[in-house]
C-alpha atoms as a PDB file:
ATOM      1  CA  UNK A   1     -15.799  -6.168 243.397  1.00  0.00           C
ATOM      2  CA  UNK A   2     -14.896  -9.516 243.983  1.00  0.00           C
ATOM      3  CA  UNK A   3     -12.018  -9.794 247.117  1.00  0.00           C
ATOM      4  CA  UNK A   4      -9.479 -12.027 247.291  1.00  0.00           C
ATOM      5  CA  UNK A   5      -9.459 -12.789 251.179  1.00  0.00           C
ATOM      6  CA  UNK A   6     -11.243 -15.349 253.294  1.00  0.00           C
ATOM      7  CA  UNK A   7     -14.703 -15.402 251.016  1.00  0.00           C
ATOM      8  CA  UNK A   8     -13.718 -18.257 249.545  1.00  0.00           C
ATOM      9  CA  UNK A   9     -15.209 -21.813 249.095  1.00  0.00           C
ATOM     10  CA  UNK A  10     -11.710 -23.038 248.972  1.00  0.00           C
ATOM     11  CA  UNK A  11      -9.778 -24.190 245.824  1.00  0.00           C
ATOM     12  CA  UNK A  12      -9.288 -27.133 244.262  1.00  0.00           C
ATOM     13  CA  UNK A  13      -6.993 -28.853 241.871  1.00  0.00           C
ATOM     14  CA  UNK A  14      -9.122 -28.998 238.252  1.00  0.00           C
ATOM     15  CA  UNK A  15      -7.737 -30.379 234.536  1.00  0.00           C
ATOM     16  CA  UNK A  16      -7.251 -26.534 233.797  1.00  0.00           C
ATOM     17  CA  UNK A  17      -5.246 -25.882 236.732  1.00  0.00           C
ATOM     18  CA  UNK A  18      -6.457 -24.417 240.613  1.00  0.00           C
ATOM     19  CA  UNK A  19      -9.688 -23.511 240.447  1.00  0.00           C
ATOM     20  CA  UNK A  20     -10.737 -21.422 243.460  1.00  0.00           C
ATOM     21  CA  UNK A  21     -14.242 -19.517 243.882  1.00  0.00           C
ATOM     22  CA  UNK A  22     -13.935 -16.037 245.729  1.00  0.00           C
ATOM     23  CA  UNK A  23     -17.118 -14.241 247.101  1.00  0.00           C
ATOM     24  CA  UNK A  24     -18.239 -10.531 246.125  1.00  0.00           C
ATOM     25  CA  UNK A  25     -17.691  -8.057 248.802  1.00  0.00           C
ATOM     26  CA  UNK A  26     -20.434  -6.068 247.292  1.00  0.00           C
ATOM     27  CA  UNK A  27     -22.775  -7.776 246.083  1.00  0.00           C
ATOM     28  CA  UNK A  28     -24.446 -10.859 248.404  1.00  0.00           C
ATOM     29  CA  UNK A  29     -24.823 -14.031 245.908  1.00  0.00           C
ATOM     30  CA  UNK A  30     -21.783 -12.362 243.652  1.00  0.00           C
ATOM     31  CA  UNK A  31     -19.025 -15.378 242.896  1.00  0.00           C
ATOM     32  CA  UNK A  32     -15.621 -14.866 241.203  1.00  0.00           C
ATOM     33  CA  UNK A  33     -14.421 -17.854 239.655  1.00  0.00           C
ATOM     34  CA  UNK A  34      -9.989 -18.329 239.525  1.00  0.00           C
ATOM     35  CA  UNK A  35      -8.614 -20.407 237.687  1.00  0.00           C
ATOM     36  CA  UNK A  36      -4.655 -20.083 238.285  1.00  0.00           C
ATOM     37  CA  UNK A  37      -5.004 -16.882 239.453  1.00  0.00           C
ATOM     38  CA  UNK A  38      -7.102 -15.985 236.195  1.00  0.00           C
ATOM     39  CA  UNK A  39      -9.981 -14.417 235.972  1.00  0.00           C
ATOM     40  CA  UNK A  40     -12.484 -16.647 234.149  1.00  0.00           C
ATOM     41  CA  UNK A  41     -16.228 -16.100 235.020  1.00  0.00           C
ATOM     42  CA  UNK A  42     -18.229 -13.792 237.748  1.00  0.00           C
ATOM     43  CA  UNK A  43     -21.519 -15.273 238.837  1.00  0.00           C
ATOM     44  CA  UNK A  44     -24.384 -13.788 240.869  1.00  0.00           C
ATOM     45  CA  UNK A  45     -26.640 -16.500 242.468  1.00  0.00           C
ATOM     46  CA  UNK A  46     -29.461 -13.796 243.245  1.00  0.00           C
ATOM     47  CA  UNK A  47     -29.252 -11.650 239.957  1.00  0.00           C
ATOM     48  CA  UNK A  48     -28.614 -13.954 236.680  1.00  0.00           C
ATOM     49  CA  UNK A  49     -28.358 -11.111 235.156  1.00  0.00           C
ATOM     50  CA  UNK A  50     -26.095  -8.936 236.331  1.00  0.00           C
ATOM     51  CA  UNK A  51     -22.716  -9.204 233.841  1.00  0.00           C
ATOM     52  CA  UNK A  52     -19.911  -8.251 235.946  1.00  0.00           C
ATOM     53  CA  UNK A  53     -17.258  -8.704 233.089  1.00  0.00           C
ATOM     54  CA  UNK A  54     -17.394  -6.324 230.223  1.00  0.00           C
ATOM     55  CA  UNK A  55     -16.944  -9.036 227.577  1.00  0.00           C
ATOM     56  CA  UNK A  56     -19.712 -10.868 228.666  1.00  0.00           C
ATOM     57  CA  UNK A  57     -21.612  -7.959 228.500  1.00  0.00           C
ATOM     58  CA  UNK A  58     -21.086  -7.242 224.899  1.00  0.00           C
ATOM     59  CA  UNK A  59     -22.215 -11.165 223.978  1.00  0.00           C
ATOM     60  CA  UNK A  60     -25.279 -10.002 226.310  1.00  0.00           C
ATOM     61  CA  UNK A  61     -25.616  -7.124 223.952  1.00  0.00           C
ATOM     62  CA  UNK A  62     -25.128  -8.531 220.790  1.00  0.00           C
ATOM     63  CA  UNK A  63     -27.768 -11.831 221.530  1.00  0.00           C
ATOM     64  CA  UNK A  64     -30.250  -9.455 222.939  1.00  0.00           C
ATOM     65  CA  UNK A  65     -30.254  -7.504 219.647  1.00  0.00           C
ATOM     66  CA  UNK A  66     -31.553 -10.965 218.240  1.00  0.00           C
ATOM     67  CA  UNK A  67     -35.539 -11.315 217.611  1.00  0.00           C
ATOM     68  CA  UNK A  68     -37.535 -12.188 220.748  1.00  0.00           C
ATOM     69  CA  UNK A  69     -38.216 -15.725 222.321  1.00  0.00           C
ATOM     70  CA  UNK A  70     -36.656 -18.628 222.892  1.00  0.00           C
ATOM     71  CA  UNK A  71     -32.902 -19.408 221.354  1.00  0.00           C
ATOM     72  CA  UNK A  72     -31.561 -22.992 220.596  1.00  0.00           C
ATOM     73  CA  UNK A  73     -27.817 -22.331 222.293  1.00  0.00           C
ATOM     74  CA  UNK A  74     -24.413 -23.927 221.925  1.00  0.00           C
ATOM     75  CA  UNK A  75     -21.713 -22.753 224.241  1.00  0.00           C
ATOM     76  CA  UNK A  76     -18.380 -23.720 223.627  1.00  0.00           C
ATOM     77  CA  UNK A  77     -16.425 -23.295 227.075  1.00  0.00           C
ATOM     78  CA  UNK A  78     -18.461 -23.132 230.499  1.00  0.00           C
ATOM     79  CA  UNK A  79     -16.441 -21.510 233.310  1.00  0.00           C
ATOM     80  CA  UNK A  80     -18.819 -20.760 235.903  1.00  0.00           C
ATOM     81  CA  UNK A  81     -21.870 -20.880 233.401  1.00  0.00           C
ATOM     82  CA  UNK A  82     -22.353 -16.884 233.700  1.00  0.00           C
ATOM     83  CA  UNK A  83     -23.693 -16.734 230.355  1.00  0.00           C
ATOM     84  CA  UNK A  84     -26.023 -19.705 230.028  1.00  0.00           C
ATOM     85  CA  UNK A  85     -27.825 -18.265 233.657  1.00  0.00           C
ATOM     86  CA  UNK A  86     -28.187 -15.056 231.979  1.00  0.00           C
ATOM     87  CA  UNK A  87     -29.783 -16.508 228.850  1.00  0.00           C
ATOM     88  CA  UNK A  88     -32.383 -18.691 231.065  1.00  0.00           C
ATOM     89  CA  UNK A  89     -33.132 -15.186 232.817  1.00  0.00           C
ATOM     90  CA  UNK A  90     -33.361 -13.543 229.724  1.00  0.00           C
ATOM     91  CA  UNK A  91     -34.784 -15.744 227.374  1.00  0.00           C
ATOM     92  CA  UNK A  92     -36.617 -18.899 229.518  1.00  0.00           C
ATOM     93  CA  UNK A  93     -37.255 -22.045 228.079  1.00  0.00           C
ATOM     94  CA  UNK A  94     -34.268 -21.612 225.893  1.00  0.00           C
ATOM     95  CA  UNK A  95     -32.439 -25.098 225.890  1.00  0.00           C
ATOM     96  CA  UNK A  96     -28.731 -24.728 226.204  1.00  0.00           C
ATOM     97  CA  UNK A  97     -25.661 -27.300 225.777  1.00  0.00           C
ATOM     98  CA  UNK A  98     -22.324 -26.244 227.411  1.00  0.00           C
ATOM     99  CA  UNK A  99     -19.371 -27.985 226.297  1.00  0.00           C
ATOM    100  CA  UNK A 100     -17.103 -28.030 229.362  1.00  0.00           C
ATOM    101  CA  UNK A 101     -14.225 -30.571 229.360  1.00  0.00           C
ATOM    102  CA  UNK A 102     -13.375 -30.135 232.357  1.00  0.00           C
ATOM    103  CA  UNK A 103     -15.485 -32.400 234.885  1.00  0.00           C
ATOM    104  CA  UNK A 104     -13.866 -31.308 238.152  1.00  0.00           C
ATOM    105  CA  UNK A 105     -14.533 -27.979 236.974  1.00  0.00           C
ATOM    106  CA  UNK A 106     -17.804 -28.757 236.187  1.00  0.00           C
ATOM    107  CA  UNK A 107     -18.778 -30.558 239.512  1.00  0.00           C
ATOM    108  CA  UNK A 108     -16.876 -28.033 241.557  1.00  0.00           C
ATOM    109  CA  UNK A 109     -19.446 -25.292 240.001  1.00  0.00           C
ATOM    110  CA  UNK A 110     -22.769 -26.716 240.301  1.00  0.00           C
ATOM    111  CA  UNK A 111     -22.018 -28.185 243.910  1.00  0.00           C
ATOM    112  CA  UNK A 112     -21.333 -24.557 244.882  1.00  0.00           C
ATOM    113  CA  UNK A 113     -23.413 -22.823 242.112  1.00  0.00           C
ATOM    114  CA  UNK A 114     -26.195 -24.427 241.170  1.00  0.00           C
ATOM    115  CA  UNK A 115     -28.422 -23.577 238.196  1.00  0.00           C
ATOM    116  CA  UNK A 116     -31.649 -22.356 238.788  1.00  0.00           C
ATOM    117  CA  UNK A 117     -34.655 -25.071 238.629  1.00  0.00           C
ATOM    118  CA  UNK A 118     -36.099 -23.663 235.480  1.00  0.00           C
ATOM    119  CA  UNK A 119     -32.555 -23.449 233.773  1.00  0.00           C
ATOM    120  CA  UNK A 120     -32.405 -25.774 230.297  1.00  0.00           C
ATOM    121  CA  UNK A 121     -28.745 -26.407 230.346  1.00  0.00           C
ATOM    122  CA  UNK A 122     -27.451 -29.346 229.813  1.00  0.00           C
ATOM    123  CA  UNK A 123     -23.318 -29.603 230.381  1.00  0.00           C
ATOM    124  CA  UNK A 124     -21.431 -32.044 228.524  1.00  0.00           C
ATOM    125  CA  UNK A 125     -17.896 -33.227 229.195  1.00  0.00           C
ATOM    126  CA  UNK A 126     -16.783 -32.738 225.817  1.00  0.00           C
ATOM    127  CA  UNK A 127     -14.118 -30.472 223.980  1.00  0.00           C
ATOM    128  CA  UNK A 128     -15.782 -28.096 221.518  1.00  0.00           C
ATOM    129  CA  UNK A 129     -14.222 -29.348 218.437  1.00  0.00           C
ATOM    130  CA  UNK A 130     -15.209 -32.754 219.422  1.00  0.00           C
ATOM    131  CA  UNK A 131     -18.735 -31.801 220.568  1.00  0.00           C
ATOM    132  CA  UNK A 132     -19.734 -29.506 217.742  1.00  0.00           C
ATOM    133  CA  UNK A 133     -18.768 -32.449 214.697  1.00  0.00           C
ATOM    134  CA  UNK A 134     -21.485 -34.418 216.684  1.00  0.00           C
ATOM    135  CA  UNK A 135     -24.155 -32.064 216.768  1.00  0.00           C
ATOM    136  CA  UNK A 136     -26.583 -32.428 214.126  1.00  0.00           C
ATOM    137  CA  UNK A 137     -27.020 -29.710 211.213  1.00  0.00           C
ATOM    138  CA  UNK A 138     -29.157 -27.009 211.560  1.00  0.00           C
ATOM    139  CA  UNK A 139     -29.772 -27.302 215.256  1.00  0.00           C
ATOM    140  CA  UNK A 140     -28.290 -24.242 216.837  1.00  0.00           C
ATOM    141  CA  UNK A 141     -29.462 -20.304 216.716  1.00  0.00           C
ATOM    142  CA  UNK A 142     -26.342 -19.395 218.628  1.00  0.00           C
ATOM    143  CA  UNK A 143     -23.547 -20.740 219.447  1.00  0.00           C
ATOM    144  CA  UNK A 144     -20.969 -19.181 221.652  1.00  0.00           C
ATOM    145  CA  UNK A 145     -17.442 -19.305 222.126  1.00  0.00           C
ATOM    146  CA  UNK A 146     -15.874 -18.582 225.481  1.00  0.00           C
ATOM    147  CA  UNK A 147     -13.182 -21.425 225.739  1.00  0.00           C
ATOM    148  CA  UNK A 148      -9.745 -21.048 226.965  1.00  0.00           C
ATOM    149  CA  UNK A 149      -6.877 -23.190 228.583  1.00  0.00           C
ATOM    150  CA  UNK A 150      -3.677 -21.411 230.231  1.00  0.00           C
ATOM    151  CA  UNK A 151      -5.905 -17.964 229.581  1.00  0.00           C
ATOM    152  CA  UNK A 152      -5.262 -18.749 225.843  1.00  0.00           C
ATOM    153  CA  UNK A 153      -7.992 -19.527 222.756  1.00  0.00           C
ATOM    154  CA  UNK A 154      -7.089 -23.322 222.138  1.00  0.00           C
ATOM    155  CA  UNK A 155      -5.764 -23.410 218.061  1.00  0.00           C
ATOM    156  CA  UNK A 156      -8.225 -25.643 217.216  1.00  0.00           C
ATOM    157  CA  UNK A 157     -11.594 -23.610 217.923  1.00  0.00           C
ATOM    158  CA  UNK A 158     -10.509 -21.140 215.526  1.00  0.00           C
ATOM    159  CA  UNK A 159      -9.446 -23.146 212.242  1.00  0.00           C
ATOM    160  CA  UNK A 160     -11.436 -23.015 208.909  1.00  0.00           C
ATOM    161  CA  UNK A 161     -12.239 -26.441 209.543  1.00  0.00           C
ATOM    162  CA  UNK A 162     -13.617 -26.077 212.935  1.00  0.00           C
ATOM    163  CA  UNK A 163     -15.462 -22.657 211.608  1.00  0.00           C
ATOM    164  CA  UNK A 164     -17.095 -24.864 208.810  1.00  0.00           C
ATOM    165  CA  UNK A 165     -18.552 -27.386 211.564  1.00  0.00           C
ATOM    166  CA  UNK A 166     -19.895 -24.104 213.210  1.00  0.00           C
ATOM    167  CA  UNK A 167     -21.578 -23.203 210.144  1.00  0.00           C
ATOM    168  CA  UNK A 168     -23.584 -26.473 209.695  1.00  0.00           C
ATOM    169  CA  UNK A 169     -24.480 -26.546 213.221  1.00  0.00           C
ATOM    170  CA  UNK A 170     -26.089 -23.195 212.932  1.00  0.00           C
ATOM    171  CA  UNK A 171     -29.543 -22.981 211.592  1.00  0.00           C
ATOM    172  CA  UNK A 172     -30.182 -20.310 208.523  1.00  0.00           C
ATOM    173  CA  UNK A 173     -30.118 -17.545 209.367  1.00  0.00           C
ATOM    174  CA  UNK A 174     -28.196 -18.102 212.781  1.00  0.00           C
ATOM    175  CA  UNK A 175     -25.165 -15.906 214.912  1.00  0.00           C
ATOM    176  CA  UNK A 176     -21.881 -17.342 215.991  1.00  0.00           C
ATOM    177  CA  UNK A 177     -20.339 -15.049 218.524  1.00  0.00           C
ATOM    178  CA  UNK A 178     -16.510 -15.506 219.950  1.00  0.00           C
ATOM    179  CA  UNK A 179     -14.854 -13.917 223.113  1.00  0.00           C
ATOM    180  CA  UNK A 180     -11.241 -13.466 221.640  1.00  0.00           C
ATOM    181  CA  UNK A 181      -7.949 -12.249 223.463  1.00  0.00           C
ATOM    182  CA  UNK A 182      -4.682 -10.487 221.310  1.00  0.00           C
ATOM    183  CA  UNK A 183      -2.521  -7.668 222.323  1.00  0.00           C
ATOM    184  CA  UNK A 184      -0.175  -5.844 219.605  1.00  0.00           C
ATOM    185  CA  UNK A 185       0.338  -6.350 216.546  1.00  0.00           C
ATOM    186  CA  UNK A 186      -3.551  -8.280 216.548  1.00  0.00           C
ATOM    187  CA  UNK A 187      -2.190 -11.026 213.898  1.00  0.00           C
ATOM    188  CA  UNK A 188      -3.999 -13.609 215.878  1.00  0.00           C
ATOM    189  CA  UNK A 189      -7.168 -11.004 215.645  1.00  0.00           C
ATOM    190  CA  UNK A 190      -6.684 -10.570 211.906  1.00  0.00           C
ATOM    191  CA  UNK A 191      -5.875 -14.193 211.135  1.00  0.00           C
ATOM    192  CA  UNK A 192      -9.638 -15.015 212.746  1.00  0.00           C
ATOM    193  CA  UNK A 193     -11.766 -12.691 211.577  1.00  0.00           C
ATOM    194  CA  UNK A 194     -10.107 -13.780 208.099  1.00  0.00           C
ATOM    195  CA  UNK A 195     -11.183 -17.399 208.636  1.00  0.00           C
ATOM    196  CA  UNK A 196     -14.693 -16.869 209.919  1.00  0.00           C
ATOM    197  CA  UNK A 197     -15.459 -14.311 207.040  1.00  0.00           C
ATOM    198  CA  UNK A 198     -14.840 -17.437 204.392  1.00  0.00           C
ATOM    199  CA  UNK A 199     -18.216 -18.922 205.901  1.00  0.00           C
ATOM    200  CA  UNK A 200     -19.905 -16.391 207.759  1.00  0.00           C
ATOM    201  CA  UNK A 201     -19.271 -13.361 205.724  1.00  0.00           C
ATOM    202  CA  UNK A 202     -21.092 -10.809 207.877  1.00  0.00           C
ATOM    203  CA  UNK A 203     -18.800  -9.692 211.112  1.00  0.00           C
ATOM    204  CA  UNK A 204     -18.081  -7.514 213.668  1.00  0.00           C
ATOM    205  CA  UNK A 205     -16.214  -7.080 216.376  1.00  0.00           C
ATOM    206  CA  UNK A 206     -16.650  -5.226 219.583  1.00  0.00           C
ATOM    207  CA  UNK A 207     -14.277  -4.218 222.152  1.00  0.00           C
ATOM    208  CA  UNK A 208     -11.935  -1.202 223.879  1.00  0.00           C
ATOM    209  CA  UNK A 209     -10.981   1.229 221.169  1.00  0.00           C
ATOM    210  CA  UNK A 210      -7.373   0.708 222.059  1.00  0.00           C
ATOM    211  CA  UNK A 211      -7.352  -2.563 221.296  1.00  0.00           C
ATOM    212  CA  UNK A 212      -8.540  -2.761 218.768  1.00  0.00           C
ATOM    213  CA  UNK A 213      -5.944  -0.141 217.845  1.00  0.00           C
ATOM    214  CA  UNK A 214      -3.333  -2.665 218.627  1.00  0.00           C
ATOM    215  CA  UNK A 215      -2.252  -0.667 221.633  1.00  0.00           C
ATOM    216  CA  UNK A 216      -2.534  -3.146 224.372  1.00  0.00           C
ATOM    217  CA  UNK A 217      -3.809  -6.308 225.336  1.00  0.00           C
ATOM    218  CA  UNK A 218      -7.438  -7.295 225.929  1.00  0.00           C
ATOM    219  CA  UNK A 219     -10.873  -8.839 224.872  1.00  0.00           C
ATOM    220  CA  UNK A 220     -12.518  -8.505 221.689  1.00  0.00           C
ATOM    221  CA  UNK A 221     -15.866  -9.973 220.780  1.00  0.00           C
ATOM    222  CA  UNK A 222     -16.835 -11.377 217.436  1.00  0.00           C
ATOM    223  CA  UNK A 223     -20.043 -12.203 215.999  1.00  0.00           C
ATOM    224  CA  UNK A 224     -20.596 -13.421 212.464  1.00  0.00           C
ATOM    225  CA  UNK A 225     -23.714 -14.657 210.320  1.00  0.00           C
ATOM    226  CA  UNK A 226     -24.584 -15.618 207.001  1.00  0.00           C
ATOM    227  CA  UNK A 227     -26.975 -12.687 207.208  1.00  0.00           C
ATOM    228  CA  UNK A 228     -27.215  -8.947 208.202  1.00  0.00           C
ATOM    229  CA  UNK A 229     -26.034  -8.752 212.036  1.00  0.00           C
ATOM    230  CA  UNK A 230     -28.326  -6.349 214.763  1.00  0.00           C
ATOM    231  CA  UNK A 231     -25.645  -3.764 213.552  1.00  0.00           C
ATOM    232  CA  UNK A 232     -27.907  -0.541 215.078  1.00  0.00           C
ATOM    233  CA  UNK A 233     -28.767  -1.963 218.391  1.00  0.00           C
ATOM    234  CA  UNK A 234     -25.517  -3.091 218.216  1.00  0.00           C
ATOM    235  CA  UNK A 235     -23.990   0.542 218.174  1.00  0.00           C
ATOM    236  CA  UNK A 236     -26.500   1.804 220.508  1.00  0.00           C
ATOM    237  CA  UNK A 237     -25.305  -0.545 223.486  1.00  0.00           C
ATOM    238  CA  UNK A 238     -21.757   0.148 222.127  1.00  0.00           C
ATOM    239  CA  UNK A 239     -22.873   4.359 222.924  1.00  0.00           C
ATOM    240  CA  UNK A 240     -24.146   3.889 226.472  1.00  0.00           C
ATOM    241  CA  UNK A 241     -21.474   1.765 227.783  1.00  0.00           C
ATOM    242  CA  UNK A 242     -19.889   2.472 230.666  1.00  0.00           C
ATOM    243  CA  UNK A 243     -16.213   2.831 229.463  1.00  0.00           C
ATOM    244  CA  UNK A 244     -15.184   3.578 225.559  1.00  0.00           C
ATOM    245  CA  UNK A 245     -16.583   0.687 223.196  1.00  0.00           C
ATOM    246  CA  UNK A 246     -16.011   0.250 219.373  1.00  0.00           C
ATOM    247  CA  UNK A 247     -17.853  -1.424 217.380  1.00  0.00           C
ATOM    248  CA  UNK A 248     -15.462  -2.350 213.793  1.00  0.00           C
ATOM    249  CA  UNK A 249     -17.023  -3.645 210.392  1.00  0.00           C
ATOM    250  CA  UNK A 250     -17.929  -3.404 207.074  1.00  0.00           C
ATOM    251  CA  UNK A 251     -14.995  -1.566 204.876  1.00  0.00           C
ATOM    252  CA  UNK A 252     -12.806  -0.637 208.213  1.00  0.00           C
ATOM    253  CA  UNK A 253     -13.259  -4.401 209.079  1.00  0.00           C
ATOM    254  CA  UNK A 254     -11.968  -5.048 205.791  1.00  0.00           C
ATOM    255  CA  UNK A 255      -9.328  -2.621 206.218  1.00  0.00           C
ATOM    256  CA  UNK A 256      -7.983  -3.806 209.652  1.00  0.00           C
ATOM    257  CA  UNK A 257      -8.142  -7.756 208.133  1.00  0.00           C
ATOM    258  CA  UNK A 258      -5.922  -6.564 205.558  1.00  0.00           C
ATOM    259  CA  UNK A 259      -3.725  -9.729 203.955  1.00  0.00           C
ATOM    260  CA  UNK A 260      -4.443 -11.677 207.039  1.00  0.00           C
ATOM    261  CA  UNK A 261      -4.863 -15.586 205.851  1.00  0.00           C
ATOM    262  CA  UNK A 262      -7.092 -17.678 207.288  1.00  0.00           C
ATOM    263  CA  UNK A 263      -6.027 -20.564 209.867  1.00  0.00           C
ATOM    264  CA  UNK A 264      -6.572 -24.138 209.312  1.00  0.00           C
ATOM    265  CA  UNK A 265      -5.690 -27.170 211.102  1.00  0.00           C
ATOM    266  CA  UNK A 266      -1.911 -27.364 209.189  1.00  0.00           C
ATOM    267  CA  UNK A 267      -1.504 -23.539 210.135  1.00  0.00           C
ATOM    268  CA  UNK A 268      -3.121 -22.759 213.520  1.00  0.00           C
ATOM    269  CA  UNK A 269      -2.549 -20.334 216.440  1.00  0.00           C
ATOM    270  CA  UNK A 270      -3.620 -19.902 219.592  1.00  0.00           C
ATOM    271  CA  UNK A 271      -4.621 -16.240 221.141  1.00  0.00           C
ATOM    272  CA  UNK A 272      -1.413 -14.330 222.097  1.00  0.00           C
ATOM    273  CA  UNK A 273       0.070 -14.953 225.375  1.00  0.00           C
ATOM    274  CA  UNK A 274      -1.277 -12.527 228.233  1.00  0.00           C
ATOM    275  CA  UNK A 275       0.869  -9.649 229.697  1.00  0.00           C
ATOM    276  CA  UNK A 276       2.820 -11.360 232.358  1.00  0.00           C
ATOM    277  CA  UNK A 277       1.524 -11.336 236.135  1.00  0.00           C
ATOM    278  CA  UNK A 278      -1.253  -8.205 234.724  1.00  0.00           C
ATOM    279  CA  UNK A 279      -3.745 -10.396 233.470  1.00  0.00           C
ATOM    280  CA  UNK A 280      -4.172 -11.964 237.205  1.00  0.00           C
ATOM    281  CA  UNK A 281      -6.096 -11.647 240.216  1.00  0.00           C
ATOM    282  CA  UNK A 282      -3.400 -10.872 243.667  1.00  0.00           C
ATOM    283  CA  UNK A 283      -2.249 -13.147 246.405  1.00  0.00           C
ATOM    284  CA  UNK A 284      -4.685 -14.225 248.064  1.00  0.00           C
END
């Protein structure tokens, strides 16, 4: 586990706030990226694929259900870059585009954790709204979004407009997956999965049972397609996880949505406000 005491690069001052990098007691190579105290991305240097957050282990387990070989990849939001490493482990040759706005961020990173040599990312200093509409149709298999600012989902990644940009992008065929925060009552959650489902009418969503019970704040992952999702493999991953893990869809997917209406740019939201001091790391 990642300790906050003098394993530490040393912060600095980013557009997102203080960025600070902390090093793994644990695990030699193991990085722990702050931002404001919040935990935003765990790296390991000597082990791309080790997935130290749980989140990022259920995207890990949802592209990994996807056929073999090389993916065309979109990331929306780049943190530390956990999950673009772990696809250029995973699946080499894959070429990647990260849409990180934030430069300092970006430099801080790759000055202190750089991408392997045979890693096809390319990072551009570009919002995702803004770098999706340029991105020509058809050219994506995946794309992935793990963007927030304050700890929030900005409104405008998760609009019907936005979610129809992430449709062209995608080729046929192709899988849109979402690392989502809510906490009770999960309107943010509801309104979402309503607005994705408009375009991409095949979704899940994986996460702890009790949130997605509305009991308490956390993560949820989405993934949506035009066509049937890895649903089995899906559910296996789901049964051998570590902690409890539900996967929610079809007619209980339809049940939880309920009357939720989709967002759009005149009625947007961002993800609900974390639990107070909870949601971060401790003095360090």
């Amino acid at each position: 586990m990642a300790r906050d005491d003098d394993s530490s690069t040393g912060g600095i001052d980013v557009s997102s706030g203080h960025a600070e990098l902390l090093a793994d007691a644990d695990r030699p190579g193991g990085w722990l990226l702050l931002v404001d105290r919040v935990r935003q991305s765990y790296v390991d240097l000597n082990h791309p694929t080790y997935l130290d957050l749980e989140y990022v282990q259920h995207l890990a387990d949802i592209v990994d259900a996807l056929p073999p070989g090389e993916l065309a990849v979109t990331h929306i939001g780049g943190g530390a870059f956990c999950f673009p490493r772990y696809l250029a482990a995973t699946r080499p040759g894959s070429p990647q585009i990260v849409f990180e706005p934030d430069e300092r961020l970006t430099e801080f990173i790759r000055a202190r954790l750089p991408f392997a040599r045979n890693a096809r990312v390319r990072v551009r200093p570009q919002g995702g709204q803004e770098g999706v509409a340029a991105l020509k149709t058809a050219s994506a298999d995946v794309i992935v979004l793990d963007a927030f600012l304050g700890a929030r989902v900005p409104a405008e990644l998760t609009t019907a407009e936005f979610v129809d940009e992430v449709a062209r992008v995608l080729r046929p065929g192709g899988t849109y997956v979402a690392n989502l925060a809510d906490g009770p009552p999960l309107t943010y959650l509801r309104r979402v999965v309503a607005t994705i489902a408009t375009r991409l009418p095949n979704v899940l969503l994986v996460s702890d049972p009790a949130v997605l019970k509305g009991r308490r704040y956390g993560n949820v992952v989405l993934a949506a397609s035009t066509v049937e999702l890895p649903l089995p493999s899906v559910r296996r991953s789901a049964a051998a996880a570590m902690f409890p893990v539900q996967v929610l869809t079809g007619t209980e997917l339809t049940r939880f949505v309920g009357q939720a209406k989709p967002l759009t740019d005149a009625d947007s939201l961002r993800s609900a406000e974390p639990p107070g001091e909870t949601w971060r790391a401790g003095e360090y």
